[in-house]
N, C-alpha and C. Protein backbone atom coordinates (compact mmCIF):
# COMPACT_ATOMS: atom_id res chain seq x y z
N UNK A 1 -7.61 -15.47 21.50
CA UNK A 1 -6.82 -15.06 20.36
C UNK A 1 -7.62 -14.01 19.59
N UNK A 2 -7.31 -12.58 19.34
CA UNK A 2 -7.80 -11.99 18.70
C UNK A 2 -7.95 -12.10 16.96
N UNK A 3 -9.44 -12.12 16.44
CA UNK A 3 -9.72 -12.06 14.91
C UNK A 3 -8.94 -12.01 14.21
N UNK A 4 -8.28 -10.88 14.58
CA UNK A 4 -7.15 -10.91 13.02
C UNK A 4 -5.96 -11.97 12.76
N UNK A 5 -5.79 -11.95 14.66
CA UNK A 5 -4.61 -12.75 14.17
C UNK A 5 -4.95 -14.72 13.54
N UNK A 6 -6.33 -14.73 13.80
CA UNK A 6 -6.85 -16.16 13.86
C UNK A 6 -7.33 -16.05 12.43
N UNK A 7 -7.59 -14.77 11.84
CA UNK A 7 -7.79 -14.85 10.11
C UNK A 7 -6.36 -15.00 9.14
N UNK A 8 -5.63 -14.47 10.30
CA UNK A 8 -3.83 -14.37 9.20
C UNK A 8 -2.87 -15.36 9.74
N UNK A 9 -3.41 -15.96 10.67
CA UNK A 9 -2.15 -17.34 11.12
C UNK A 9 -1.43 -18.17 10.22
N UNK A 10 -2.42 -18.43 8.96
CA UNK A 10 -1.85 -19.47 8.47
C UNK A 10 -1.13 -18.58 7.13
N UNK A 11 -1.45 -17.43 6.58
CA UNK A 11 -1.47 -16.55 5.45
C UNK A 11 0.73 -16.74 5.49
N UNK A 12 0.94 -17.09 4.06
CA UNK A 12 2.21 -17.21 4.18
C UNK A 12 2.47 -15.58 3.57
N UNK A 13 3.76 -15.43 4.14
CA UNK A 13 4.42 -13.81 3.08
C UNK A 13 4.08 -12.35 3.64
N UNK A 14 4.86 -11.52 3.32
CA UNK A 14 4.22 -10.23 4.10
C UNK A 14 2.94 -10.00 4.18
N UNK A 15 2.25 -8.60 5.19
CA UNK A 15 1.44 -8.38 4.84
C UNK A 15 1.30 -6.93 4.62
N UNK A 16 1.04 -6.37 3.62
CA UNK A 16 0.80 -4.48 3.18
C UNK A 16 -0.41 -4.66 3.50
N UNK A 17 -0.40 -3.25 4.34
CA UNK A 17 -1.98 -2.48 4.52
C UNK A 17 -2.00 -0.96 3.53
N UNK A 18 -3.07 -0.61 2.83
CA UNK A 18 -3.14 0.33 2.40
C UNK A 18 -3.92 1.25 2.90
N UNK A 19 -3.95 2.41 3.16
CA UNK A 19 -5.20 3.41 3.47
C UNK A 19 -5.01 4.97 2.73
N UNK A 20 -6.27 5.38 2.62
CA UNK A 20 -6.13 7.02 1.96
C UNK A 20 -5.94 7.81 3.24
N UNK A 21 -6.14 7.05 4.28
CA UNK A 21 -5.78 7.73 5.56
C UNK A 21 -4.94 7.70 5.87
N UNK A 22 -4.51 7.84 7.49
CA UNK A 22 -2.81 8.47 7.95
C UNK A 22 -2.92 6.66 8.58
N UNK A 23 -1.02 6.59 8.52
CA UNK A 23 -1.18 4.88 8.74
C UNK A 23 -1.43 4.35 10.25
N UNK A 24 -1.79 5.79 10.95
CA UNK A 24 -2.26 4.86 12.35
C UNK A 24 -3.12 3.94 12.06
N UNK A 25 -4.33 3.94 11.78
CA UNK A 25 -5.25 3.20 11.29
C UNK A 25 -4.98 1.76 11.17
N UNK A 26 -4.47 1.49 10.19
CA UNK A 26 -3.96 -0.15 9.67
C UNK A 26 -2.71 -0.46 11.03
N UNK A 27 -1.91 0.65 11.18
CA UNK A 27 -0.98 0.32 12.30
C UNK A 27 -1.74 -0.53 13.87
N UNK A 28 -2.70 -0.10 13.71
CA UNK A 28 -3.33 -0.58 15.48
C UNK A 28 -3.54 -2.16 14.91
N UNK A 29 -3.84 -2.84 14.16
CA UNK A 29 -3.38 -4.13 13.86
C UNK A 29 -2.25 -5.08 14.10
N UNK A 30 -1.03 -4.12 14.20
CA UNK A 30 0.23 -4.45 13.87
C UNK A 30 0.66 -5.33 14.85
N UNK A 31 0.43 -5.36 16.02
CA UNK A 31 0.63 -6.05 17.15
C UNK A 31 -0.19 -7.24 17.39
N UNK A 32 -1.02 -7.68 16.46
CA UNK A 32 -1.49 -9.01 16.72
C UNK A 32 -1.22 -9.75 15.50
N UNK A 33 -0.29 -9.13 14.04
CA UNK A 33 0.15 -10.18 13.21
C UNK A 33 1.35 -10.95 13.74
N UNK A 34 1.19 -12.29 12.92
CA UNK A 34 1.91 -13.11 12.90
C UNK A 34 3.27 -13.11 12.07
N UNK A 35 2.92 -11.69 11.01
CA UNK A 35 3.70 -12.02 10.01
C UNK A 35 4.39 -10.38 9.55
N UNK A 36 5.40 -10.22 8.98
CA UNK A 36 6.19 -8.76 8.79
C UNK A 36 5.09 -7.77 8.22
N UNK A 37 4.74 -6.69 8.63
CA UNK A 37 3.85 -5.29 8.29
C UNK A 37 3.93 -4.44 8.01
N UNK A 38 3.74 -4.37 6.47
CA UNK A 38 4.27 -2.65 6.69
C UNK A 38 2.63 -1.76 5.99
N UNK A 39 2.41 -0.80 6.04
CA UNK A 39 1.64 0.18 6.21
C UNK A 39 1.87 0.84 5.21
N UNK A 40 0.67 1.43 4.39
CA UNK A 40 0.87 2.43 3.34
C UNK A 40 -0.20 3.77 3.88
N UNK A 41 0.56 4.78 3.84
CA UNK A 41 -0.79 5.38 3.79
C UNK A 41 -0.15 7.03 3.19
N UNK A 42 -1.47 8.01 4.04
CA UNK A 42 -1.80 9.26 2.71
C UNK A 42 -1.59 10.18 4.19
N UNK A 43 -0.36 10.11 4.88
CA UNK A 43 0.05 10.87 6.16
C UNK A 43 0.51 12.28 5.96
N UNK A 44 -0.36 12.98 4.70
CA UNK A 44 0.19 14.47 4.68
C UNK A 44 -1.32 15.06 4.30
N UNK A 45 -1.31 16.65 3.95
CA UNK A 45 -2.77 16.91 3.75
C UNK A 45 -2.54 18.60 2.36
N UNK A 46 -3.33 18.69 1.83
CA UNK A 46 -2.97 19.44 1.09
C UNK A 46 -2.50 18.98 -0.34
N UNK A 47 -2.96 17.93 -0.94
CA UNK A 47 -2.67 17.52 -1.74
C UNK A 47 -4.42 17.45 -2.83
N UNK A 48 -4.52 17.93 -3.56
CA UNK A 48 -5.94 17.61 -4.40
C UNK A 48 -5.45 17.38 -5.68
N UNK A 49 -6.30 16.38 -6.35
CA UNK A 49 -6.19 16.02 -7.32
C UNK A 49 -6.94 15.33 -7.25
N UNK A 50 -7.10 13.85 -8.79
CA UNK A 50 -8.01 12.90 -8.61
C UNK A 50 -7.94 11.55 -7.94
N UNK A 51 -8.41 11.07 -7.13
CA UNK A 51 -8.11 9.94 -6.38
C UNK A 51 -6.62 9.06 -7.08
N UNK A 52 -7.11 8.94 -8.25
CA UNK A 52 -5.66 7.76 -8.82
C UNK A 52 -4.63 8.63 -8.57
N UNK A 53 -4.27 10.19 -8.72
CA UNK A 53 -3.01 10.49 -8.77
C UNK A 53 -2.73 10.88 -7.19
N UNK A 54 -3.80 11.07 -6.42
CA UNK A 54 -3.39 10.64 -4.82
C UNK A 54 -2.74 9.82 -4.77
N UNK A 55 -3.40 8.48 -4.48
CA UNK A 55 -2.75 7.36 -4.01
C UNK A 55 -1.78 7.19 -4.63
N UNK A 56 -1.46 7.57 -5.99
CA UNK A 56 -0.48 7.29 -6.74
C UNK A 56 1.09 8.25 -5.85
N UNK A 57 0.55 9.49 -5.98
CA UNK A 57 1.42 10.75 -5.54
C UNK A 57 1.77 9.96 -3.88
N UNK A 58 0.70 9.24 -3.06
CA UNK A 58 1.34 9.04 -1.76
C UNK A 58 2.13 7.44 -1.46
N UNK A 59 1.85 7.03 -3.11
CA UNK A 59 2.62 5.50 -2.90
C UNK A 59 1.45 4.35 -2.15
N UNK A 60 0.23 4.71 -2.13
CA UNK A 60 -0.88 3.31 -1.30
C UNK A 60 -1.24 3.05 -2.60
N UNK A 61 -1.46 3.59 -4.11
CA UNK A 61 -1.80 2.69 -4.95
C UNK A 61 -1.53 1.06 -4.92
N UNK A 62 -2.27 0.23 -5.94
CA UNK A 62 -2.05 -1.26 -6.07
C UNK A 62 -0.87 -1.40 -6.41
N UNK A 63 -0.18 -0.85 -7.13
CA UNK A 63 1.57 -1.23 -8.03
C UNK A 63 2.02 -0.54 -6.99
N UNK A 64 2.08 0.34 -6.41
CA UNK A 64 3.02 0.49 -4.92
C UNK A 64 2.83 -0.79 -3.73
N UNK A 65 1.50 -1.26 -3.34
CA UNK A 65 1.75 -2.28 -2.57
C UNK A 65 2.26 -3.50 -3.00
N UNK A 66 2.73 -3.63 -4.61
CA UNK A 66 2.80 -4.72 -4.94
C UNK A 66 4.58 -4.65 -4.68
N UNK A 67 5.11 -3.21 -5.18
CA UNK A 67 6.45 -2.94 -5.00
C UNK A 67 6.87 -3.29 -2.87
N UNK A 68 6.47 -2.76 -2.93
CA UNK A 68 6.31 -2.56 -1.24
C UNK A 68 6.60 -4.06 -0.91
N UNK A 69 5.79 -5.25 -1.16
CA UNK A 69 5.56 -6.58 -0.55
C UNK A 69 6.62 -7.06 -1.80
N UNK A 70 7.11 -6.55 -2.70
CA UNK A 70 8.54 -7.25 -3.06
C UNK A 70 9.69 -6.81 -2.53
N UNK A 71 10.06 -5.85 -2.01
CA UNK A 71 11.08 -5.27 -1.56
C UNK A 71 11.35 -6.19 0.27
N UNK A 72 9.93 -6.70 0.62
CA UNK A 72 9.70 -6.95 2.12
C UNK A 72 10.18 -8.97 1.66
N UNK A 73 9.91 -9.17 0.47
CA UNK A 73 10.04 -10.40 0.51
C UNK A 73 11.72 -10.57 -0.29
N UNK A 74 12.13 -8.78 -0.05
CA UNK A 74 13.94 -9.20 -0.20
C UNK A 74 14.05 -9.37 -1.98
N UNK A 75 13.21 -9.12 -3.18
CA UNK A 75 13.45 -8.96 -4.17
C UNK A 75 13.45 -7.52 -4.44
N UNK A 76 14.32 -7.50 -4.24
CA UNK A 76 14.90 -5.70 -4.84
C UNK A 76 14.97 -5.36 -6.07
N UNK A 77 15.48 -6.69 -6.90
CA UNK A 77 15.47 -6.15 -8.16
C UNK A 77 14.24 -6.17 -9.05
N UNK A 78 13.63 -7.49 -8.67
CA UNK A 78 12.12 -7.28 -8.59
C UNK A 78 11.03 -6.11 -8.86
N UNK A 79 11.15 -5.64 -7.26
CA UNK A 79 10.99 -4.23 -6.94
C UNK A 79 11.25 -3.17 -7.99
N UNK A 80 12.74 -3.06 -7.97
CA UNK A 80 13.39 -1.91 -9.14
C UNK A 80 12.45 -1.94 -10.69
N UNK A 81 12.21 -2.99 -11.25
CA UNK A 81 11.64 -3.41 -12.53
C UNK A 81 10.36 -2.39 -12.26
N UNK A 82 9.38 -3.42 -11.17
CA UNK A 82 8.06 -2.90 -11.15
C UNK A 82 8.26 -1.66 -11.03
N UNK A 83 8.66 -0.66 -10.14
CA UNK A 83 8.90 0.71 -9.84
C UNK A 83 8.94 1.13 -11.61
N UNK A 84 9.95 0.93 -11.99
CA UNK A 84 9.93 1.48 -13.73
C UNK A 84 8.98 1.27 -14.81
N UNK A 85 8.42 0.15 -14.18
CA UNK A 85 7.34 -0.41 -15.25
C UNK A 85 5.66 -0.02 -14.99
N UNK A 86 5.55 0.03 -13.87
CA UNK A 86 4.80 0.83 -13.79
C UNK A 86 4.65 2.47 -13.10
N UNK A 87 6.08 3.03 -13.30
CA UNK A 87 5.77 4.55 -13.52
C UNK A 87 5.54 4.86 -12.38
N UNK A 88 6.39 4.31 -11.20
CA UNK A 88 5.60 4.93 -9.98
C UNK A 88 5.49 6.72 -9.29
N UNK A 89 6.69 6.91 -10.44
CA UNK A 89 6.98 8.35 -10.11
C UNK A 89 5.88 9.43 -10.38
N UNK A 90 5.09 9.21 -11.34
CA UNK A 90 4.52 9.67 -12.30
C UNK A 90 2.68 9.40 -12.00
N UNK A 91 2.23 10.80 -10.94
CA UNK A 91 0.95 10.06 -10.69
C UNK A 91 -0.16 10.30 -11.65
N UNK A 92 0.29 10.64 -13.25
CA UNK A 92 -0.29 11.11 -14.12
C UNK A 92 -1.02 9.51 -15.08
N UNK A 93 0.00 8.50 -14.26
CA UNK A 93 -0.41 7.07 -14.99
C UNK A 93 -1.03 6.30 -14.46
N UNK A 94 -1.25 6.55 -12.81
CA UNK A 94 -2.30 5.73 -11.78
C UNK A 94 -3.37 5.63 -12.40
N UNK A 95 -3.75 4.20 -12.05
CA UNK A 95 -5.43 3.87 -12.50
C UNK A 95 -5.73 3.41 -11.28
N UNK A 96 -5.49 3.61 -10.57
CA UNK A 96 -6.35 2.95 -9.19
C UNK A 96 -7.29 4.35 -8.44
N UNK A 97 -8.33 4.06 -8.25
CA UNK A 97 -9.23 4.97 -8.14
C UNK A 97 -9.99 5.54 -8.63
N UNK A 98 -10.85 4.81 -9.49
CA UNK A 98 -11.73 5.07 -10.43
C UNK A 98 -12.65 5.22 -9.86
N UNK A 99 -13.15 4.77 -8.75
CA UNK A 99 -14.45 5.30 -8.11
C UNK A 99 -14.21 5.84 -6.82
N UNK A 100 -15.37 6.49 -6.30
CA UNK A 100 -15.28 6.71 -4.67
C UNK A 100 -14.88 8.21 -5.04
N UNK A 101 -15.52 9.38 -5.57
CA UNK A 101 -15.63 10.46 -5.40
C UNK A 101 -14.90 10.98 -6.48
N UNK A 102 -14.12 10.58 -7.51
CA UNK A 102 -13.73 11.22 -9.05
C UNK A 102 -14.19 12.11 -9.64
N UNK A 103 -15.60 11.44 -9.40
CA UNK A 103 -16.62 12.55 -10.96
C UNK A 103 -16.41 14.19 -10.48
């Protein structure tokens, strides 16, 4: 039985992968979960700014995977709230990425 799937067997509920990379990456996993997958990632190039309004601008921020794994667990409206509440449009309000190359 391969690692991953013997670390996530018992894990109830979707699972989101995030990456600043393109979603092959987290995708080569995909075939040994147990459980629904979906993938976030940063699959375009030409984009600069500061890390938070990346991830923010490509949707792998934290409040995108949180939207992401409500929409997968079928709360849409859920979903809809968080999307508004935390501004997903808007990568001028991301806080995720405060470290790892900013300064």
């Amino acid at each position: 039985m391969p690692f991953v799937t013997r670390q996530l067997e018992n894990a109830e509920g979707p699972i989101v992968a995030s990456t600043d990379f393109v979603t092959a990456v987290p995708d080569q996993i995909r075939q040994f979960l147990p459980h629904a997958f979906a993938t976030l990632g940063a699959d375009s190039f030409g984009f600069s700014d500061t890390r938070a309004a990346a991830r923010r601008h490509f949707k792998i921020d934290a409040h995108s995977m949180v939207v992401r794994a409500l929409q997968m667990l079928g709360q849409d409206d859920k979903a809809g709230e968080a999307m508004k509440k935390y501004e997903l449009a808007d990568p001028k309000v991301s806080t995720s990425g405060e470290t790892g190359g900013d300064a």
